[in-house]
Each structure stands twice: as C-alpha cells, then as structure tokens.
C-alpha atoms as a PDB file:
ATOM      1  CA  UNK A   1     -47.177  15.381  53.466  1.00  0.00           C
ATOM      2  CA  UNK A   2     -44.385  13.265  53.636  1.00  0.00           C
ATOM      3  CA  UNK A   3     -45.555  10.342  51.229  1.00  0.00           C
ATOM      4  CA  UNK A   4     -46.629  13.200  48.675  1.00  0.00           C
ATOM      5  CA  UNK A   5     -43.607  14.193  48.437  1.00  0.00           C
ATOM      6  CA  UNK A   6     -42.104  10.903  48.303  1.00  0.00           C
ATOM      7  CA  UNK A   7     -44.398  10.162  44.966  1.00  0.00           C
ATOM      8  CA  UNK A   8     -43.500  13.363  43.456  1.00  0.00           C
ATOM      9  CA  UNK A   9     -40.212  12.971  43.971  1.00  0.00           C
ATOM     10  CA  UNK A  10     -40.675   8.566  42.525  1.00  0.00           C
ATOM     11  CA  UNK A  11     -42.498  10.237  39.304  1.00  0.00           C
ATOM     12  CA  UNK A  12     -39.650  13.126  38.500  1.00  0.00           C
ATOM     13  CA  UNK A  13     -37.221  10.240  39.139  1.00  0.00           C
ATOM     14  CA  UNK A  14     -38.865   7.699  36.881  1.00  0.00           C
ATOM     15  CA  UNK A  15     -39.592  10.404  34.369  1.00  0.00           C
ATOM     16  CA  UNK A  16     -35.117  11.615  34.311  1.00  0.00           C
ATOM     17  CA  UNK A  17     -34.936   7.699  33.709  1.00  0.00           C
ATOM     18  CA  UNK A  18     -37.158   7.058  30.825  1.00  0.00           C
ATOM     19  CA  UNK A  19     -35.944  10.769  29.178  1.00  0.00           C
ATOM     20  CA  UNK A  20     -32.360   9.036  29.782  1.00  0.00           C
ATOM     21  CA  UNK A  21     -32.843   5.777  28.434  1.00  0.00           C
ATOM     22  CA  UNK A  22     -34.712   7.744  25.012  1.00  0.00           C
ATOM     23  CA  UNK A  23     -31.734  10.099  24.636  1.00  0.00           C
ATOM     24  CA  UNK A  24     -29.382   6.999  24.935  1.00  0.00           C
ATOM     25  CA  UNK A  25     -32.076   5.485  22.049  1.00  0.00           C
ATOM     26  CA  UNK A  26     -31.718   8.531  20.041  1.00  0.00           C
ATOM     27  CA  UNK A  27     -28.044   8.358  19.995  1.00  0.00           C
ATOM     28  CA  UNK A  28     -27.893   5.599  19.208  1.00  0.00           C
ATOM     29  CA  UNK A  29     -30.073   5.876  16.166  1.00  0.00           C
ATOM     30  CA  UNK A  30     -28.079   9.042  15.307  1.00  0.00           C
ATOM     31  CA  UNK A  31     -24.803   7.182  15.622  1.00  0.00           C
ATOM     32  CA  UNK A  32     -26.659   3.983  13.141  1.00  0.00           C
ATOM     33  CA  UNK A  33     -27.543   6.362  10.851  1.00  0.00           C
ATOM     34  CA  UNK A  34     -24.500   9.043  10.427  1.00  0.00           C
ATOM     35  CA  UNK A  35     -22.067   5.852   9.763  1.00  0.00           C
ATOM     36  CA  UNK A  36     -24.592   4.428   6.853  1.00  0.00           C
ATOM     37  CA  UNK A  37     -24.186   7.803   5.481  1.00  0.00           C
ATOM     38  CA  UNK A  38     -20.634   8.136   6.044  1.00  0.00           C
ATOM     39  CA  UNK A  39     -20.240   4.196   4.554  1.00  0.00           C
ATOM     40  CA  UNK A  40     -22.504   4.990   1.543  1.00  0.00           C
ATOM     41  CA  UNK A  41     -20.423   8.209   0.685  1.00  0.00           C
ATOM     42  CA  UNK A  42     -17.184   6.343   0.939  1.00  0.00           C
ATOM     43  CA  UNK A  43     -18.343   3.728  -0.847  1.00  0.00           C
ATOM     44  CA  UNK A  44     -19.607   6.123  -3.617  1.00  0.00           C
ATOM     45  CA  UNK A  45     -16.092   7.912  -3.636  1.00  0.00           C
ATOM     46  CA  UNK A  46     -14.757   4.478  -4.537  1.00  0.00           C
ATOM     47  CA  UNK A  47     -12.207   5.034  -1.410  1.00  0.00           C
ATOM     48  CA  UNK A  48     -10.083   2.157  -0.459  1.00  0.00           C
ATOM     49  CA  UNK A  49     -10.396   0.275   2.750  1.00  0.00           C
ATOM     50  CA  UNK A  50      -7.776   0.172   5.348  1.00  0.00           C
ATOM     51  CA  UNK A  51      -6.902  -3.171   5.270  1.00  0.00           C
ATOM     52  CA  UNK A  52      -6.745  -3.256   1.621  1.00  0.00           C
ATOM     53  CA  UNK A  53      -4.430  -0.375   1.613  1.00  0.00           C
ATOM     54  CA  UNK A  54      -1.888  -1.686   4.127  1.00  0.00           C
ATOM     55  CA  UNK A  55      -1.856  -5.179   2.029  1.00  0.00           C
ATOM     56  CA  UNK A  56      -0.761  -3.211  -1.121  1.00  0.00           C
ATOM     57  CA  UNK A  57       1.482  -1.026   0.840  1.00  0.00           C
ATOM     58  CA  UNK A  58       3.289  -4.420   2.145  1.00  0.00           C
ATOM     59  CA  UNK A  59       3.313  -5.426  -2.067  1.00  0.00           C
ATOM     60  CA  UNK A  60       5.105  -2.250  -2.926  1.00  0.00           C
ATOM     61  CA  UNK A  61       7.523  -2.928  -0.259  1.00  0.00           C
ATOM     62  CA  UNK A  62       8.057  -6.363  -1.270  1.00  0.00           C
ATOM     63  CA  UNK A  63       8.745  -5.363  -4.736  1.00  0.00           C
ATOM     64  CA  UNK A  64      11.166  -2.339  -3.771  1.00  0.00           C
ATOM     65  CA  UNK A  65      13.445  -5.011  -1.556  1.00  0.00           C
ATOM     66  CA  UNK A  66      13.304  -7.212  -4.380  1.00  0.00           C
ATOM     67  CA  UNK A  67      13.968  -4.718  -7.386  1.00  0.00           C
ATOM     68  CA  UNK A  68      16.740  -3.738  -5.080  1.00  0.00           C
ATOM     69  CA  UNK A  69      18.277  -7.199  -4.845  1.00  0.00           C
ATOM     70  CA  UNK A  70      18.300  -7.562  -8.490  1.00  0.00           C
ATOM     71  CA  UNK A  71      19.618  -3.955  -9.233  1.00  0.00           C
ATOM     72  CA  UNK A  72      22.579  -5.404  -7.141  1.00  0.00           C
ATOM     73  CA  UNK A  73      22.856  -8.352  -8.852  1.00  0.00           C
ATOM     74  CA  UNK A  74      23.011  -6.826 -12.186  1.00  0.00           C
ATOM     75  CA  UNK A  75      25.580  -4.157 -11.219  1.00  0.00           C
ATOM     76  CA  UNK A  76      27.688  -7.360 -10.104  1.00  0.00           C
ATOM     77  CA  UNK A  77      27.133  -9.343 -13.299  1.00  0.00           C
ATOM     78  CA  UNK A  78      28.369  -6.323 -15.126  1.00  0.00           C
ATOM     79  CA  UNK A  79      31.071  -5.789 -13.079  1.00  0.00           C
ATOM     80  CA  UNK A  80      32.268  -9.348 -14.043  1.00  0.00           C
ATOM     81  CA  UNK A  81      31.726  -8.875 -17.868  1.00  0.00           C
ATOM     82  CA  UNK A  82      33.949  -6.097 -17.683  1.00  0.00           C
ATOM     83  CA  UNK A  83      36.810  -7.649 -16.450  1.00  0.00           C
ATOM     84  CA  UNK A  84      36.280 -10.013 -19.331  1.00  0.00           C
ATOM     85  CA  UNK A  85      37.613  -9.088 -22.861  1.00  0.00           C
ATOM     86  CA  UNK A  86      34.240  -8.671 -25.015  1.00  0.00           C
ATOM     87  CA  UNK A  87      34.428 -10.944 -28.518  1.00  0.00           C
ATOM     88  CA  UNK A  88      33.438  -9.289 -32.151  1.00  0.00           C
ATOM     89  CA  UNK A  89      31.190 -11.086 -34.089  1.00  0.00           C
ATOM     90  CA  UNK A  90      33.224 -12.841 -37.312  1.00  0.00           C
ATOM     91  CA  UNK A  91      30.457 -10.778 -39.561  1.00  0.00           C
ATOM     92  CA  UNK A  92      31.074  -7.461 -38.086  1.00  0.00           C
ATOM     93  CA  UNK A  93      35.143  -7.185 -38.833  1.00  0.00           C
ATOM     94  CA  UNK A  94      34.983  -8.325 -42.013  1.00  0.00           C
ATOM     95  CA  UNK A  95      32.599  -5.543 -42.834  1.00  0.00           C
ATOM     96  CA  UNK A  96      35.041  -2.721 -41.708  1.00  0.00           C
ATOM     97  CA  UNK A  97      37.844  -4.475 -43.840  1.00  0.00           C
ATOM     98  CA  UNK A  98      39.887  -6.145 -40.962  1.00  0.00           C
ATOM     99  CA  UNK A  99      40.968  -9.698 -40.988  1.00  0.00           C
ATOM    100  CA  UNK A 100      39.481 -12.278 -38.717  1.00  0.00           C
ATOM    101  CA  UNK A 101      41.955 -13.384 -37.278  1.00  0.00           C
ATOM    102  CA  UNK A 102      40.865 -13.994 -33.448  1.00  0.00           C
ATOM    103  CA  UNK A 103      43.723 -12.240 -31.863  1.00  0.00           C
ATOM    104  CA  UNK A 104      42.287  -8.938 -33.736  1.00  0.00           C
ATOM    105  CA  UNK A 105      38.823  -9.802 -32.662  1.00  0.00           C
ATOM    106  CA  UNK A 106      39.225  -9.384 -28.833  1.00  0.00           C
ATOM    107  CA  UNK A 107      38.903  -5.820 -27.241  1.00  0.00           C
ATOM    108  CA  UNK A 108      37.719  -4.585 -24.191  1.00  0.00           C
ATOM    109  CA  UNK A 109      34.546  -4.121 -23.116  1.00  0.00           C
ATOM    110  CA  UNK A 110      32.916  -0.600 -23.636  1.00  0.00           C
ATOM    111  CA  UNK A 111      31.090   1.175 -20.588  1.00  0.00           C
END
C-alpha cells in the first residue's frame, strides 16, 4: 500500500510540474504576443519613442537658455544706444526744410 501511494502521489506531482512549466509557456507567449500588438499599435499611431522625446526635450531647453542669453544681450545693446545721441540721415532734414548743419542733426534716441 505504501509504494502505491508513493506513485500516485510521484504522478500528481509530476503532472502540477508539467501544468506549471505550460502555464509559465503560455505566459510567456501571452506576454510575446500582447507587446507585438501593443508595438504595432504604437507604431501605427506614429507615437514618439522615449528616448527620442527626452533628446528633443533637452533641444528645447537648449534653445530657451540660449534665446534667453541673447534677449539679454539685446536689451543691453539697446540700453547702450540710448545713452548715445541717434544721427539723422543728411537726406531726411533736408526734406522737412531744415538745414544740415550737424549740430541740428543730433537728437536723442526715441524709445
């Protein structure tokens, strides 16, 4: 009696096995399969990839920081003219009737 039960209880062990190691098959298929689907509809959405995002993303900052540095450059270059006087064109005052004379040609820059 003893070894009979012994085999039965061999078989029901070697059957949980192989019914384990097919489930982990089957999952694994499932798994194989869902991400080709999920890669095929992605791809068909034309979505971006991650690492393509983050490399734009690091562009755009680039480009902020830099339109930034320029923005401040500007505002100091005009910040200079204005302290200059700004100097008419010779063609421009004798239109309106005014002598050239370079003394009447300087005024100050407009804002």
């Amino acid at each position: 009696m003893t070894q009979t039960s012994n085999r039965f209880f061999d078989e029901m062990a070697r059957l949980m096995n192989d019914a384990a190691g097919v489930a982990q098959g089957v999952r694994r298929e499932f798994d194989t399969l869902f991400r080709a689907q999920a890669e095929r509809i992605l791809r068909e959405l034309d979505v971006v990839q991650r690492e393509e995002f983050e490399a734009v993303k690091e562009m755009a900052r680039l480009a902020r920081e830099e339109n930034d540095a320029l923005k401040a450059r500007i505002e100091t270059l005009e910040a200079k003219l204005s302290d200059k006087p700004v100097r008419k064109p010779a063609k421009a005052a004798a239109r309106k009737g005014k002598a050239t004379d370079d003394a009447a040609d300087i005024e100050p820059a407009a804002d």
